[in-house]
Structure formats: C-alpha cells, structure tokens
PDB file of N, CA and C in Angstrom:
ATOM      1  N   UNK A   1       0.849  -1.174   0.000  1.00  0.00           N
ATOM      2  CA  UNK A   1       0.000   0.000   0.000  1.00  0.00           C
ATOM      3  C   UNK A   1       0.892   1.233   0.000  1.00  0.00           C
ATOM      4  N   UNK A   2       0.572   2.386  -0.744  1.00  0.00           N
ATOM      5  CA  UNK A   2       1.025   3.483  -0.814  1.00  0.00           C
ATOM      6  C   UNK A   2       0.991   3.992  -0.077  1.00  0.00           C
ATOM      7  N   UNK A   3       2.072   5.396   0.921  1.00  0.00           N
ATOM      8  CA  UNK A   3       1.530   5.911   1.659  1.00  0.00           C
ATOM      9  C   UNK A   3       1.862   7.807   1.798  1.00  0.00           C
ATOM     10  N   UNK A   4       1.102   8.485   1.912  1.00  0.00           N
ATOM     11  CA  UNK A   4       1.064   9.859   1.128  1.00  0.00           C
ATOM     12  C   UNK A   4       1.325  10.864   1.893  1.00  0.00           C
ATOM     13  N   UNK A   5       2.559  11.431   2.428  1.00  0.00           N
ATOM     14  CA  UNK A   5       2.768  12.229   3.432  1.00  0.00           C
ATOM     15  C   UNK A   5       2.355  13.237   3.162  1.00  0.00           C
ATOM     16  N   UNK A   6       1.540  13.803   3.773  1.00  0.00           N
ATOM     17  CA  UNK A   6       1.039  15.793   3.750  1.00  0.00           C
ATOM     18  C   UNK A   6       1.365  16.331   4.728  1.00  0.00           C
ATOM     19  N   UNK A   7       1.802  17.911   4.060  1.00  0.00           N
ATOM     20  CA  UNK A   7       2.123  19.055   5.079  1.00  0.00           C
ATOM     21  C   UNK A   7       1.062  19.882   4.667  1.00  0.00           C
ATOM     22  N   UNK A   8       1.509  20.461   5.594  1.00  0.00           N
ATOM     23  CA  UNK A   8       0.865  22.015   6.324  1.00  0.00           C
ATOM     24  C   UNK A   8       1.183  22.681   4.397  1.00  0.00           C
ATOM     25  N   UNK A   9       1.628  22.770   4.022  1.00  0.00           N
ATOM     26  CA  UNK A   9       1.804  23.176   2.617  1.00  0.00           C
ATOM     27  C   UNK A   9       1.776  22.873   1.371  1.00  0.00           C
ATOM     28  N   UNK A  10       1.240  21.395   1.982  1.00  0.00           N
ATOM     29  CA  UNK A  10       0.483  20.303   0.231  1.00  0.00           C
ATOM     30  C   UNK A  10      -0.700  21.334  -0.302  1.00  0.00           C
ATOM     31  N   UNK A  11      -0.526  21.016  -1.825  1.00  0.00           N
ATOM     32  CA  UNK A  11      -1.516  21.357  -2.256  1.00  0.00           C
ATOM     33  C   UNK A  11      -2.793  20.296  -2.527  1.00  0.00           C
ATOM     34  N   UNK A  12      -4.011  20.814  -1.921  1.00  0.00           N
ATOM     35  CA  UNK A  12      -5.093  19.391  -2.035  1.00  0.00           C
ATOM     36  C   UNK A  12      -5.439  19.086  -3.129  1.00  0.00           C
ATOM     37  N   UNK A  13      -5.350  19.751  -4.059  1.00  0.00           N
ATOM     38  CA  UNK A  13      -6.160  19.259  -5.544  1.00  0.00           C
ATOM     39  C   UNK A  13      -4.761  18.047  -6.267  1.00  0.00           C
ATOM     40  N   UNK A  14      -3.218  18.499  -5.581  1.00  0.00           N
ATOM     41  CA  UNK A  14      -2.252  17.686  -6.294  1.00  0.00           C
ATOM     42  C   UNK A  14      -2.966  16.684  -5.414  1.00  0.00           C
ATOM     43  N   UNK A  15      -2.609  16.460  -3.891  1.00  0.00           N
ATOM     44  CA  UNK A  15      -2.985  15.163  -3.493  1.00  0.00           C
ATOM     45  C   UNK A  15      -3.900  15.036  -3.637  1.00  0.00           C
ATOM     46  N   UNK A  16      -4.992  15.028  -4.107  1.00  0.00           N
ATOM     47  CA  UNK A  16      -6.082  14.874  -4.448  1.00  0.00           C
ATOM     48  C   UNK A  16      -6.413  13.697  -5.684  1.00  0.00           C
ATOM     49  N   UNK A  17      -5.846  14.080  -6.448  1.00  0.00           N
ATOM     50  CA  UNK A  17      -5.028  13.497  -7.658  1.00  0.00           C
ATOM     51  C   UNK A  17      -4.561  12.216  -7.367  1.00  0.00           C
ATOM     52  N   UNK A  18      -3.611  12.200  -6.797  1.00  0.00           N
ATOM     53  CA  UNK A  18      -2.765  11.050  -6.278  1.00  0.00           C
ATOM     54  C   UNK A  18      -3.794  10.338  -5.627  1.00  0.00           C
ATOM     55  N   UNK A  19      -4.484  10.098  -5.108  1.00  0.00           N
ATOM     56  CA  UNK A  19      -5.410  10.045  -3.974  1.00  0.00           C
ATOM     57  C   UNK A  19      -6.118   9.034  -4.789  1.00  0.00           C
ATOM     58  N   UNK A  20      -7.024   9.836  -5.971  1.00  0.00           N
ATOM     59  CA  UNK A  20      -8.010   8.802  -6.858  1.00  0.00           C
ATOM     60  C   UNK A  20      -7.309   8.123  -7.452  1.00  0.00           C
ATOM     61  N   UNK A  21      -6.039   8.539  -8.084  1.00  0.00           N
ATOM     62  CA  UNK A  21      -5.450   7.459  -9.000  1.00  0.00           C
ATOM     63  C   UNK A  21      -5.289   6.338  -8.218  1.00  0.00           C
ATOM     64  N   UNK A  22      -4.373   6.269  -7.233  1.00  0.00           N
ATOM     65  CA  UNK A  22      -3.975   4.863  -6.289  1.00  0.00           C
ATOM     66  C   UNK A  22      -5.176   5.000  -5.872  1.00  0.00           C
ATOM     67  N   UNK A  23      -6.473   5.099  -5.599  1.00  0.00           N
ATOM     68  CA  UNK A  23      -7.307   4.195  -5.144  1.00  0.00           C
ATOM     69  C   UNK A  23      -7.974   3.412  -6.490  1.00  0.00           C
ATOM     70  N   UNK A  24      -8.120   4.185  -8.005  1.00  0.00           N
ATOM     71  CA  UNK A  24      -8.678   3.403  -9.408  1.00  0.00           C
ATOM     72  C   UNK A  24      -7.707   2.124  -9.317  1.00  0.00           C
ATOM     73  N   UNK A  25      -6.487   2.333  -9.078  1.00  0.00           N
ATOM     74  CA  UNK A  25      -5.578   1.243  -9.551  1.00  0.00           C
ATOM     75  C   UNK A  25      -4.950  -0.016  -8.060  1.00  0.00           C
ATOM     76  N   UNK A  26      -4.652   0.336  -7.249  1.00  0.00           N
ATOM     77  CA  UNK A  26      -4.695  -0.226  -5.786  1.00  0.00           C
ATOM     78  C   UNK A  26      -5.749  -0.332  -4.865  1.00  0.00           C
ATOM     79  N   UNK A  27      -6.673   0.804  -5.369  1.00  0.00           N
ATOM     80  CA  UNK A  27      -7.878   0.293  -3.990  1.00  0.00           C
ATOM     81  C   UNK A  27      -7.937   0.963  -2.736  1.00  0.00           C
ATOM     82  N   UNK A  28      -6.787   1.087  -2.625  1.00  0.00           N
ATOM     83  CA  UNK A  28      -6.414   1.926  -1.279  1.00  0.00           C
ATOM     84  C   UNK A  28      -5.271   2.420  -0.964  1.00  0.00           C
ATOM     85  N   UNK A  29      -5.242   3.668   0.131  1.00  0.00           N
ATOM     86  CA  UNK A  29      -3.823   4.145  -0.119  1.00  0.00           C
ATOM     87  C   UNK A  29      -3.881   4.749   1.338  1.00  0.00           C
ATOM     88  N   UNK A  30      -2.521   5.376   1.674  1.00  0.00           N
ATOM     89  CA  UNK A  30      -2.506   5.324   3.235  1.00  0.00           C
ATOM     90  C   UNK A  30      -1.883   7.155   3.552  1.00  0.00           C
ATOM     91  N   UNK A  31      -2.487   7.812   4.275  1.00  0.00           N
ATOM     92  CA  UNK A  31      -2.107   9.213   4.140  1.00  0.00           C
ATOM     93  C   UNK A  31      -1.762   9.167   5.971  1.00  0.00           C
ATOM     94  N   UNK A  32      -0.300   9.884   5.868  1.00  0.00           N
ATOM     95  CA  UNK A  32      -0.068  10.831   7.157  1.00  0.00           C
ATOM     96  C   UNK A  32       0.320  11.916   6.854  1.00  0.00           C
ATOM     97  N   UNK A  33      -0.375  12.625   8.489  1.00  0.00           N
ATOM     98  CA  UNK A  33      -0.141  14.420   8.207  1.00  0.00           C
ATOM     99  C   UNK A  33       0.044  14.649   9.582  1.00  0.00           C
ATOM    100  N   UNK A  34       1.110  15.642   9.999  1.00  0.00           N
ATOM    101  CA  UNK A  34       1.640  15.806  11.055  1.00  0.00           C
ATOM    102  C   UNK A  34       1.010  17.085  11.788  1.00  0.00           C
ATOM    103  N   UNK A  35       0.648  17.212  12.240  1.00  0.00           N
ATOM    104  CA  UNK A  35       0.261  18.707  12.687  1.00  0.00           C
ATOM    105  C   UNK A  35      -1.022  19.494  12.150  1.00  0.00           C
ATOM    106  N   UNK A  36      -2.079  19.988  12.586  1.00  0.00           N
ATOM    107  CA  UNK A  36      -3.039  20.577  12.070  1.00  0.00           C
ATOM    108  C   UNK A  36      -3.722  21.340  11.100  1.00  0.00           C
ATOM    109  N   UNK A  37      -2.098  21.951  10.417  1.00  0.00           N
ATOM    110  CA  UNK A  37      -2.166  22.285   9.036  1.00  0.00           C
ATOM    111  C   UNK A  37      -2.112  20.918   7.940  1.00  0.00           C
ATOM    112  N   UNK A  38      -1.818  20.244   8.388  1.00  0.00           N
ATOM    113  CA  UNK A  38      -1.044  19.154   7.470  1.00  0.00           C
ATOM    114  C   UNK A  38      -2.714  18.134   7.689  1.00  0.00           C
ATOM    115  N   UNK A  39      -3.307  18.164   8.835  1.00  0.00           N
ATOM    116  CA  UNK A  39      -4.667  17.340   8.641  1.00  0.00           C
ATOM    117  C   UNK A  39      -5.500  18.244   7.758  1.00  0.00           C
ATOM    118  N   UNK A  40      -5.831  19.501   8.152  1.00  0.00           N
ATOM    119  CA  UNK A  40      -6.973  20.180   7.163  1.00  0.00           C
ATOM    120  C   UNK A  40      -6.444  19.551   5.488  1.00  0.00           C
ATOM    121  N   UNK A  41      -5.073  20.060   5.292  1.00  0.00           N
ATOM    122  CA  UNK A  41      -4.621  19.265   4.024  1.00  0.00           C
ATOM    123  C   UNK A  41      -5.226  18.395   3.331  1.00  0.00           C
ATOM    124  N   UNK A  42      -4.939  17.678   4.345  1.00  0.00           N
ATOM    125  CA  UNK A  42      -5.107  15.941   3.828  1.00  0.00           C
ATOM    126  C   UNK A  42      -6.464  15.865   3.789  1.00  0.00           C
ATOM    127  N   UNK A  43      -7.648  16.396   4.931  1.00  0.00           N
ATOM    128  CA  UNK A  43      -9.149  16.071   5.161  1.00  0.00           C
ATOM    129  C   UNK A  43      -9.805  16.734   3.671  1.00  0.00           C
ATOM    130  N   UNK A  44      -8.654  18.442   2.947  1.00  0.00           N
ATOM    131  CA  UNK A  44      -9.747  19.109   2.280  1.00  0.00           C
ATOM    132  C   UNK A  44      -9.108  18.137   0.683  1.00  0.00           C
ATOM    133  N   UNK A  45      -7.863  17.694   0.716  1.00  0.00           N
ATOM    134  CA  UNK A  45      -7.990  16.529  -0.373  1.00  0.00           C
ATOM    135  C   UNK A  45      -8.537  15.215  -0.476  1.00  0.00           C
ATOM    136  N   UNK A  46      -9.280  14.895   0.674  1.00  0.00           N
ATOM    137  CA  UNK A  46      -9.943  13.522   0.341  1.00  0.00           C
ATOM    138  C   UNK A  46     -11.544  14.054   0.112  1.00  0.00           C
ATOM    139  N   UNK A  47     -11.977  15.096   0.567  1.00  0.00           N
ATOM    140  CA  UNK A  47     -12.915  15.734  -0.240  1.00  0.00           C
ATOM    141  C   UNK A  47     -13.323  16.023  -1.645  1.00  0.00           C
ATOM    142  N   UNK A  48     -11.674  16.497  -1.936  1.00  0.00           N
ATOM    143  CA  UNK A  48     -11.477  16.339  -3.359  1.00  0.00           C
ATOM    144  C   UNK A  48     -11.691  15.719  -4.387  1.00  0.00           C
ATOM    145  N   UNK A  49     -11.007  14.491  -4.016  1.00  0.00           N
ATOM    146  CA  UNK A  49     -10.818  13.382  -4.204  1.00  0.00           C
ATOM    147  C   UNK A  49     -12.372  12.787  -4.733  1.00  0.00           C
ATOM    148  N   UNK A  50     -13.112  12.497  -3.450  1.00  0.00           N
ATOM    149  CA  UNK A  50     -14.290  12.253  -3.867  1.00  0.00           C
ATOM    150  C   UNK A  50     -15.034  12.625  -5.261  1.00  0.00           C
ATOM    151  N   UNK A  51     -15.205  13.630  -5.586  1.00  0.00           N
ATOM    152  CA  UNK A  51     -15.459  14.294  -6.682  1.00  0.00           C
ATOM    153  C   UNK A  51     -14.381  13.900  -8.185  1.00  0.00           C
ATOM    154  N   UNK A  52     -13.344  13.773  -7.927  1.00  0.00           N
ATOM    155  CA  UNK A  52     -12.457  13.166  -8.940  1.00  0.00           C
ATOM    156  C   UNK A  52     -13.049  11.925  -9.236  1.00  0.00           C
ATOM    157  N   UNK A  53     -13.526  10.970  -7.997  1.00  0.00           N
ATOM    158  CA  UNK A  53     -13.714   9.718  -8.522  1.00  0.00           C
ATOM    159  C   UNK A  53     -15.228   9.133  -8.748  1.00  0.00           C
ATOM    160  N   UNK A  54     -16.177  10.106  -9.015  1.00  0.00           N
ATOM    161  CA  UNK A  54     -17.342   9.465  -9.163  1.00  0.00           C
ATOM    162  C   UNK A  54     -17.897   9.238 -10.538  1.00  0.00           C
ATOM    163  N   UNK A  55     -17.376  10.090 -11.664  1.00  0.00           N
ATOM    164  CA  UNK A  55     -17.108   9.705 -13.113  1.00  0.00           C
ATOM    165  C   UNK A  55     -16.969   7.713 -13.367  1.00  0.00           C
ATOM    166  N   UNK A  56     -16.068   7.240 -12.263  1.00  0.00           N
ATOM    167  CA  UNK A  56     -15.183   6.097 -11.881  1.00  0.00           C
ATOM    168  C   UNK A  56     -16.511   5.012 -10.832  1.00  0.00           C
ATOM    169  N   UNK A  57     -17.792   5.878 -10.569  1.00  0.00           N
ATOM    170  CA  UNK A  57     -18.801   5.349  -9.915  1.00  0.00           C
ATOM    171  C   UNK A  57     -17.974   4.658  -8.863  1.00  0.00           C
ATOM    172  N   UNK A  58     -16.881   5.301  -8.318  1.00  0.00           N
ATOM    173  CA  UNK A  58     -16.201   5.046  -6.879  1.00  0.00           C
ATOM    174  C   UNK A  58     -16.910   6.083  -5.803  1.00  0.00           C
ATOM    175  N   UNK A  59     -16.468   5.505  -4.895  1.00  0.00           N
ATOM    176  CA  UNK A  59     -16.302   6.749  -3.319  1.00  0.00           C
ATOM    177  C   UNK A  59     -15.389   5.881  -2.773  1.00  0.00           C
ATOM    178  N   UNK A  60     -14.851   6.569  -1.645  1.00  0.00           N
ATOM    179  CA  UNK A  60     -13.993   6.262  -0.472  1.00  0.00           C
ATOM    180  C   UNK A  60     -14.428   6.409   0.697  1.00  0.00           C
ATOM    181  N   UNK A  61     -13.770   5.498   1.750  1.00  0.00           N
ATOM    182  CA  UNK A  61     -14.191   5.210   2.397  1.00  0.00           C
ATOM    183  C   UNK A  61     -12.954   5.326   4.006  1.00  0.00           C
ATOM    184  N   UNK A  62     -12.958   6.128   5.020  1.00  0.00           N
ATOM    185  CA  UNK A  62     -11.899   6.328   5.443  1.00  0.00           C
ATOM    186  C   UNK A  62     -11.571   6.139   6.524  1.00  0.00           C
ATOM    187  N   UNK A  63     -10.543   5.222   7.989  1.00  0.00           N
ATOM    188  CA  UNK A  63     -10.369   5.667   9.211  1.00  0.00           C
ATOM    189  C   UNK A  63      -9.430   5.760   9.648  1.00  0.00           C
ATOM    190  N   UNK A  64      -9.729   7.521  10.074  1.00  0.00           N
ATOM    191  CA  UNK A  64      -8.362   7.836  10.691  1.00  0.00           C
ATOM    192  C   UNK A  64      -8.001   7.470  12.062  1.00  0.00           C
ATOM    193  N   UNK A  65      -6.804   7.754  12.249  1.00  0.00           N
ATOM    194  CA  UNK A  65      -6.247   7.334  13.504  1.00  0.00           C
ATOM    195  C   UNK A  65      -4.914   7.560  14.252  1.00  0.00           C
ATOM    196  N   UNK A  66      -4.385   7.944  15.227  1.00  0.00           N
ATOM    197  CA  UNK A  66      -3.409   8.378  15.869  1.00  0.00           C
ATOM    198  C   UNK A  66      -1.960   7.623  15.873  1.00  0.00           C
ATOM    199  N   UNK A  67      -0.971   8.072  15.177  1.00  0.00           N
ATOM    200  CA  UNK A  67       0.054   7.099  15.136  1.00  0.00           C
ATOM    201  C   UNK A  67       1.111   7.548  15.803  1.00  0.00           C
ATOM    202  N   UNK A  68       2.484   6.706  15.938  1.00  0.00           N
ATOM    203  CA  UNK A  68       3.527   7.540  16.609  1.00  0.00           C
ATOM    204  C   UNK A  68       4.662   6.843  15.518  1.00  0.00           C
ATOM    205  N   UNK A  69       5.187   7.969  14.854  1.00  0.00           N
ATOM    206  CA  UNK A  69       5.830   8.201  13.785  1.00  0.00           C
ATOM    207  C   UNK A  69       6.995   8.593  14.459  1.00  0.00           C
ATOM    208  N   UNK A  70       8.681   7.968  13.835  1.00  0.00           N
ATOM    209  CA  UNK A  70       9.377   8.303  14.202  1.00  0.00           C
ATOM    210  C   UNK A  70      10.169   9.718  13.202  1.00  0.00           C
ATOM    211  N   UNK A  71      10.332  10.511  13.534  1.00  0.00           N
ATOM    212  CA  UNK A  71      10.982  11.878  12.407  1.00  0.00           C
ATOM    213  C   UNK A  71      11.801  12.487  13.028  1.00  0.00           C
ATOM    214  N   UNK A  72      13.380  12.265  12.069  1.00  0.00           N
ATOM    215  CA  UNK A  72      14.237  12.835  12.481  1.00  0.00           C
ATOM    216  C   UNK A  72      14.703  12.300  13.604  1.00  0.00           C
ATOM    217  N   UNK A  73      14.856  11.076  14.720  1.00  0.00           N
ATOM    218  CA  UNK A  73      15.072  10.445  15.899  1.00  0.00           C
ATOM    219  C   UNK A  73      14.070  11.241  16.550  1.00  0.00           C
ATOM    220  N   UNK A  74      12.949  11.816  16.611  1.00  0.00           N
ATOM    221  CA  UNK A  74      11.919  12.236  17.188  1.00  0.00           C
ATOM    222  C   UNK A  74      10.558  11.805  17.358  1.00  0.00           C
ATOM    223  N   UNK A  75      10.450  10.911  17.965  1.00  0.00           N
ATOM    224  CA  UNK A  75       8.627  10.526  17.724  1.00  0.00           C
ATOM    225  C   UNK A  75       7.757  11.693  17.823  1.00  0.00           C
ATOM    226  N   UNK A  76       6.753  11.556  17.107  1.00  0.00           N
ATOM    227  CA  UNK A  76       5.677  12.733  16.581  1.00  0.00           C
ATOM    228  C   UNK A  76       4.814  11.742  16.399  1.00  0.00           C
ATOM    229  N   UNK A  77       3.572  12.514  17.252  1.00  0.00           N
ATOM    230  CA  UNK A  77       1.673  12.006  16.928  1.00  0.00           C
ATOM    231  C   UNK A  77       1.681  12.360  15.399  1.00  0.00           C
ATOM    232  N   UNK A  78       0.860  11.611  14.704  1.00  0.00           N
ATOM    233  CA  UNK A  78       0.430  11.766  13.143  1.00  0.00           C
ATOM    234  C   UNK A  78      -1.069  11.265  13.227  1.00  0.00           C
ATOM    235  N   UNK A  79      -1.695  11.434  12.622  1.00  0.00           N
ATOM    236  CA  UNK A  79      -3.087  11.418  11.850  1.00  0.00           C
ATOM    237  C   UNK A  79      -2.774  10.793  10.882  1.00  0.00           C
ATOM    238  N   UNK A  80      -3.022   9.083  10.609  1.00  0.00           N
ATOM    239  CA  UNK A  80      -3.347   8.152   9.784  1.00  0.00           C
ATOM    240  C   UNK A  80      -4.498   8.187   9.150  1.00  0.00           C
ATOM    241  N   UNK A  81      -4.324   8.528   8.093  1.00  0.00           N
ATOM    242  CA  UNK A  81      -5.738   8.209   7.553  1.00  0.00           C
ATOM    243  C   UNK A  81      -5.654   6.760   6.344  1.00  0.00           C
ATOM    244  N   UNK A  82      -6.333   5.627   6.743  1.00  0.00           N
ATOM    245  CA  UNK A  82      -6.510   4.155   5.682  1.00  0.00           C
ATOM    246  C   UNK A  82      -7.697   4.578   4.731  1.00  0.00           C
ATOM    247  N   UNK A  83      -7.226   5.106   3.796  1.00  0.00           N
ATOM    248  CA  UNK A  83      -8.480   5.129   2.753  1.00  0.00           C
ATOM    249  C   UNK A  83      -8.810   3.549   1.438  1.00  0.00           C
ATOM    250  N   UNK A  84      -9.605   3.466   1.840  1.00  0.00           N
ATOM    251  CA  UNK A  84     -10.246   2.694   0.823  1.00  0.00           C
ATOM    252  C   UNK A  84     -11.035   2.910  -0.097  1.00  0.00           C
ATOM    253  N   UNK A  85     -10.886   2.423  -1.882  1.00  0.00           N
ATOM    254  CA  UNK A  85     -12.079   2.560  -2.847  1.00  0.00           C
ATOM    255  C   UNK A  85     -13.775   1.846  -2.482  1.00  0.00           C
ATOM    256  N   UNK A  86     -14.501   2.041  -2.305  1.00  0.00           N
ATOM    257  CA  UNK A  86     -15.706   1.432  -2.362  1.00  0.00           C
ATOM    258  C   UNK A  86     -16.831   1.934  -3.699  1.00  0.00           C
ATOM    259  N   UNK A  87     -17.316   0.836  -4.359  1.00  0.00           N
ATOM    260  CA  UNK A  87     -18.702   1.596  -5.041  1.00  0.00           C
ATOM    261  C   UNK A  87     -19.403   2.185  -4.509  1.00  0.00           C
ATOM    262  N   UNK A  88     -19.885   3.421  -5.558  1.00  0.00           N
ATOM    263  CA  UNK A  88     -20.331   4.636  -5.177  1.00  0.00           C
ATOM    264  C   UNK A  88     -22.177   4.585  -5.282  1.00  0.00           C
ATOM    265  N   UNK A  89     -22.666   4.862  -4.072  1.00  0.00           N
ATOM    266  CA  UNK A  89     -23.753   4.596  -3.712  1.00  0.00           C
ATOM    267  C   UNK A  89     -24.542   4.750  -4.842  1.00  0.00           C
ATOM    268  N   UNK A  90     -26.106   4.324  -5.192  1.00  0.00           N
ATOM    269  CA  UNK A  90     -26.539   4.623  -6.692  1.00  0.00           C
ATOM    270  C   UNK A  90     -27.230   6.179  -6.551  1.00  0.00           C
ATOM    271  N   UNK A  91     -27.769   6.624  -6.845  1.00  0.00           N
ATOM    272  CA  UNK A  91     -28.457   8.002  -7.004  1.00  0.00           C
ATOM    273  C   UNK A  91     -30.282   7.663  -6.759  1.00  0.00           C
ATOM    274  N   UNK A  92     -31.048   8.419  -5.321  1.00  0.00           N
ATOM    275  CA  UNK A  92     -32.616   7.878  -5.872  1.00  0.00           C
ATOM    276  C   UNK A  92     -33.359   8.300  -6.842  1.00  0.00           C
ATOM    277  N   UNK A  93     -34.556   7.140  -7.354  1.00  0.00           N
ATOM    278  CA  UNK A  93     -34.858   7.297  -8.762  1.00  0.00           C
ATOM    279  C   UNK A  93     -35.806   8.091  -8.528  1.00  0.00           C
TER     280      UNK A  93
END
C-alpha cells in the first residue's frame, strides 16, 4: 500500500489526484499528516478526491487514527488516515 505524506503546505487538488489514481488502480492508499495544518490538508484533499472519482462510480471510504511516527530520531503524533475505494452509492430514482 502506498503511503502519502502531507504538510501544512500540500496542495489538495495535487494530493487529491494522487489520492483517486492509487485508489482506481490499488484500492487503497494510506495518508499521514503531522500537525493541524497538514490534517486540514489531507481532510480538504480527500474531499477532493471524492469528486475526482465518481465519473469512476467510486467513493472512499476512510479511518483515521493516531500514530507515533518516528521523524528525524523524534517521535511525533500523526493522523493516519486508511483510505479505501468502495462503489459509489446509486443516485434515488
């Protein structure tokens, strides 16, 4: 599984991008973001994302979770997010 580091200074529409592709082709893909700039990041590209992939009659599906990442000989809390592809609900008739 892929896994997609964001900062405080990613742009969401690039990861965004990245995001649908590895989920059309892998299914799922694995995002950490360190710090509170770096979650809005990541939360306003899987938003994104969504919208990239419904052409693809995908959605995603996501849970985040608290990790301890080692950086730089420094452990740091991170925000895991496991995203998964799922079919995209139908539309009512």
């Amino acid at each position: 599984m892929e896994t997609l580091r964001v900062s405080g200074t990613s742009r969401p529409n690039a990861i965004a991008g990245a995001i649908a592709a590895l989920l059309r082709t892998q299914g799922e893909v694995e995002i950490q973001s360190i710090g509170p700039a770096a979650v809005n990041q990541a939360v306003k590209a899987l938003a994104i994302a969504r919208g990239y992939l419904t052409g693809d009659q995908l959605d995603l599906y996501t849970q985040p979770e608290f990790v301890k990442l080692d950086v730089q000989a420094e452990e740091r809390t991170a925000v895991r997010f496991l995203v998964k592809a799922i079919p995209a609900p139908k539309p009512p008739s």
